[in-house]
C-alpha atoms as a PDB file:
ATOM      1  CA  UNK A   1       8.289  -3.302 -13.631  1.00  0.00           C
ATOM      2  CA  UNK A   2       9.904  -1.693 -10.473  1.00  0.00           C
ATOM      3  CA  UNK A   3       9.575  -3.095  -7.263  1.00  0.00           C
ATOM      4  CA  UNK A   4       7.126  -0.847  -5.098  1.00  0.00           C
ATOM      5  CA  UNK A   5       8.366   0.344  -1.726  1.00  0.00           C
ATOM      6  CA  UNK A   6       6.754  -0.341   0.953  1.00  0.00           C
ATOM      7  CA  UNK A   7       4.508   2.834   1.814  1.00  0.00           C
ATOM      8  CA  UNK A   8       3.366   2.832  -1.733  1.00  0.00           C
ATOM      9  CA  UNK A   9       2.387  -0.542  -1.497  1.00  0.00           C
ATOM     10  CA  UNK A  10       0.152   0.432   2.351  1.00  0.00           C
ATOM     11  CA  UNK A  11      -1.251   2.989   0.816  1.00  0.00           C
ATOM     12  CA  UNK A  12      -2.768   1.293  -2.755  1.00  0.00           C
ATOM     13  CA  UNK A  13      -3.571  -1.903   0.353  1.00  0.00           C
ATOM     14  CA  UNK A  14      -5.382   1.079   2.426  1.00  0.00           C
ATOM     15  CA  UNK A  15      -7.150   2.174  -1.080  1.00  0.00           C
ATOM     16  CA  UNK A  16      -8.366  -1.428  -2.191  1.00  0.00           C
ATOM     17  CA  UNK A  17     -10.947  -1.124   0.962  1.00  0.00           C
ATOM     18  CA  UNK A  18     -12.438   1.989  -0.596  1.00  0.00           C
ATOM     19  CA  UNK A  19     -12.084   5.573  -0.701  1.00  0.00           C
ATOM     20  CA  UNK A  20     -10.205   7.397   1.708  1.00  0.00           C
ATOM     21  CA  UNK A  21      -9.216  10.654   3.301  1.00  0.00           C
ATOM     22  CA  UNK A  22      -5.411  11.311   4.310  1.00  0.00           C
ATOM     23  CA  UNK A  23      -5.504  10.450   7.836  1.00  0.00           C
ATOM     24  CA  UNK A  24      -8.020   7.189   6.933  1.00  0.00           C
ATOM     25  CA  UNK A  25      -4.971   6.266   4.508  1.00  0.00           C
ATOM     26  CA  UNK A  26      -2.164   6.752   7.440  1.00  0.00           C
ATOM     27  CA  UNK A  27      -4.089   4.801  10.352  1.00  0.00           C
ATOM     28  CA  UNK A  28      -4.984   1.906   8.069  1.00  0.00           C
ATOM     29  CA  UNK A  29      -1.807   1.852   6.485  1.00  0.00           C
ATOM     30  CA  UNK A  30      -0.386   1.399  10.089  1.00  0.00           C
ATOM     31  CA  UNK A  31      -3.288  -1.218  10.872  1.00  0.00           C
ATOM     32  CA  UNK A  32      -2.228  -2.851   8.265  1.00  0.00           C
ATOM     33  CA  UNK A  33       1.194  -3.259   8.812  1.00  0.00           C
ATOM     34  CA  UNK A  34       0.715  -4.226  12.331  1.00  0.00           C
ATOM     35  CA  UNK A  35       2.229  -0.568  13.743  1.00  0.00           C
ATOM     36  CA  UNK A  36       5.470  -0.951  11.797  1.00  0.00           C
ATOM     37  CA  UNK A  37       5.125   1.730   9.368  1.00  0.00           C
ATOM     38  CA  UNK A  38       3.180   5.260  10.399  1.00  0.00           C
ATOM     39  CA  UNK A  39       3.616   7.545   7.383  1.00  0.00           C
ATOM     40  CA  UNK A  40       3.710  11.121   8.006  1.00  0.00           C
ATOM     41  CA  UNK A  41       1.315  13.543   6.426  1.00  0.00           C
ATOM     42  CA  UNK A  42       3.865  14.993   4.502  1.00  0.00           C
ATOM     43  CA  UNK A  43       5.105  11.827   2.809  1.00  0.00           C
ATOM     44  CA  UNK A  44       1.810  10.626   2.724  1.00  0.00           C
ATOM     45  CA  UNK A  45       0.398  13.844   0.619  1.00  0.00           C
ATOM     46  CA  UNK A  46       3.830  13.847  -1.565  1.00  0.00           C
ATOM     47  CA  UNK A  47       3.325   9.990  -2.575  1.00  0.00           C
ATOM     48  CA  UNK A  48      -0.582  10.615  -3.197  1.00  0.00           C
ATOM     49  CA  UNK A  49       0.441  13.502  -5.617  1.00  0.00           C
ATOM     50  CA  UNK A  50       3.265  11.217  -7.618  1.00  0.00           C
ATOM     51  CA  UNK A  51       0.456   8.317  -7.420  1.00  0.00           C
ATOM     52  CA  UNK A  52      -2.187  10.332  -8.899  1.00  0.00           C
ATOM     53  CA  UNK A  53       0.203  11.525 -11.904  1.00  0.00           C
ATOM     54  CA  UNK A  54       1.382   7.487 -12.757  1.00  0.00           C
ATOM     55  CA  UNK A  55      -2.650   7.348 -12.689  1.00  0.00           C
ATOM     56  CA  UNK A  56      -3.251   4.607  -9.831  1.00  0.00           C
ATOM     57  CA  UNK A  57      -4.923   6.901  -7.407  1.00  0.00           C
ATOM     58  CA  UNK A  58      -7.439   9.417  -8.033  1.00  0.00           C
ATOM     59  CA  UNK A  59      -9.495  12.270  -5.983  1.00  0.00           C
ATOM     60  CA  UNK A  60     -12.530  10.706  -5.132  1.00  0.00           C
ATOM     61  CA  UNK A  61     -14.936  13.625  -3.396  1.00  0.00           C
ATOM     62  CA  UNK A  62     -14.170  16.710  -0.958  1.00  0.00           C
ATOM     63  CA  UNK A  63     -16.220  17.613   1.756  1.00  0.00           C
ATOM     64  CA  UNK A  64     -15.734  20.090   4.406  1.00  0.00           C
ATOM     65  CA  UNK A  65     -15.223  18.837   8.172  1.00  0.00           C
ATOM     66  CA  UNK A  66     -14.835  21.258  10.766  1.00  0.00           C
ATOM     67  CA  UNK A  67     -14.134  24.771   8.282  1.00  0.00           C
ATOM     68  CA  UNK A  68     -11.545  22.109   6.572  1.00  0.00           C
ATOM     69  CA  UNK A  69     -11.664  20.488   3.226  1.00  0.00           C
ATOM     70  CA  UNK A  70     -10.992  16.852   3.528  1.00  0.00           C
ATOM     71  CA  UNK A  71      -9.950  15.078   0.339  1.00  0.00           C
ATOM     72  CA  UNK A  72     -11.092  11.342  -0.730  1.00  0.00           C
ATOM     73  CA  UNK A  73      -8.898   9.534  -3.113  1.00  0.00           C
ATOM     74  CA  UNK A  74      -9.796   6.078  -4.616  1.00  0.00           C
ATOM     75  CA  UNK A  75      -7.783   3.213  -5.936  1.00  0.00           C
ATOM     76  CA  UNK A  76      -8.117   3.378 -10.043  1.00  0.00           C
ATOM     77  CA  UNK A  77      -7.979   0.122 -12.058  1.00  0.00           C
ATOM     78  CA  UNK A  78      -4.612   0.565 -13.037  1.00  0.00           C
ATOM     79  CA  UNK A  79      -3.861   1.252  -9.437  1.00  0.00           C
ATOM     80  CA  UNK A  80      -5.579  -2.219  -8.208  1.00  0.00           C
ATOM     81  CA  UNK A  81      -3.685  -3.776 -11.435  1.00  0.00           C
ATOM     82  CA  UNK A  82      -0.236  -2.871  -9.872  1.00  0.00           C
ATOM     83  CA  UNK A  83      -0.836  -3.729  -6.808  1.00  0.00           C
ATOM     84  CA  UNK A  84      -2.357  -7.494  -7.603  1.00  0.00           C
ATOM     85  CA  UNK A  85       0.932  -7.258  -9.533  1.00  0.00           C
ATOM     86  CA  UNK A  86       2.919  -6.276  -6.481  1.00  0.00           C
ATOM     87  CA  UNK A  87       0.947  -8.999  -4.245  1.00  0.00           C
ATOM     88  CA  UNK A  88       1.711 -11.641  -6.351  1.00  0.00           C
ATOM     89  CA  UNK A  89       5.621 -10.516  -6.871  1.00  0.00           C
ATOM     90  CA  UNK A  90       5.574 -10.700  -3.009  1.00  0.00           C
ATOM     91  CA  UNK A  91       3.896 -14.012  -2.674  1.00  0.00           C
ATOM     92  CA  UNK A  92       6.232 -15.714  -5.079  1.00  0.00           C
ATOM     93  CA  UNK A  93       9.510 -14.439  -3.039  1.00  0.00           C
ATOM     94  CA  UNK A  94       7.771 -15.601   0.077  1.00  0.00           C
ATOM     95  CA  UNK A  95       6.914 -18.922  -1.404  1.00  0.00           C
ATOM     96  CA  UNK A  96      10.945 -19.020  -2.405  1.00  0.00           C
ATOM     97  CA  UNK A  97      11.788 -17.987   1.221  1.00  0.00           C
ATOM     98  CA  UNK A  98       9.740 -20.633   2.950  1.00  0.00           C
ATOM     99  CA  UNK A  99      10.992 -23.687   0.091  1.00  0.00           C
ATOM    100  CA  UNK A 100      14.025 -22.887   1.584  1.00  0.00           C
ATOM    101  CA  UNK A 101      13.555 -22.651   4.832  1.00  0.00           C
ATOM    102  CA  UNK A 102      11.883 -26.239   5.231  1.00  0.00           C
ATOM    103  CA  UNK A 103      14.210 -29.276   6.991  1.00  0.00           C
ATOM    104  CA  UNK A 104      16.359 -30.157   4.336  1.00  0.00           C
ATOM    105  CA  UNK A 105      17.432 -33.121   5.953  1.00  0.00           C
ATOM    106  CA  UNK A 106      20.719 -33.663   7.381  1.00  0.00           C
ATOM    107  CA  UNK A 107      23.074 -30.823   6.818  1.00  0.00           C
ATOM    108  CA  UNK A 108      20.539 -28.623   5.825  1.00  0.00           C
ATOM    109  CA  UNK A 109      18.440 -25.817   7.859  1.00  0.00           C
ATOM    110  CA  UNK A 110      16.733 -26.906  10.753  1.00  0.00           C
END
């Protein structure tokens, strides 16, 4: 299995919480990652379209907001699958990093 970049990986995060519309997906997604990442519609709607064809997101329910159609898409359970996967790939790297970063005694990394 591929590592998942990272705006993949904010928007299945955004999706675990529950159904949302596009612009729900890019402020949480930038919640979530603390303001370092704000996706841009366009990237936003192309990676919902590729997600939706590997089968971890899907449309969830339309309504119309102003004269304007907003779309809801949902995680699938595939989609939450891959992403526990992803989590836990992360959390094992991050265990890794901080092994290594402990004292090591003399000589090794403060």
């Amino acid at each position: 299995m591929r590592q998942m970049q990272e705006p993949t990986f904010l928007i299945l995060t955004a999706l675990a919480a529950g159904p949302q519309h596009g612009y729900g997906v890019i402020t949480d997604a930038e919640r979530i990652s603390d303001g370092q990442v704000r996706l841009r519609a366009g990237t936003l709607y192309a990676a919902l379209d590729r997600l939706q064809a590997e089968g971890l997101v899907a449309a969830d329910r339309e309504e119309i907001v102003d004269g304007r159609v907003r779309r809801y898409y949902r995680l699938t359970g595939d989609g939450a699958t891959r992403l526990a996967a992803e989590a836990e790939r992360m959390r094992r790297h991050a265990r890794a990093a901080t092994a290594r970063l402990r004292p090591a005694g003399p000589g090794g990394v403060a």
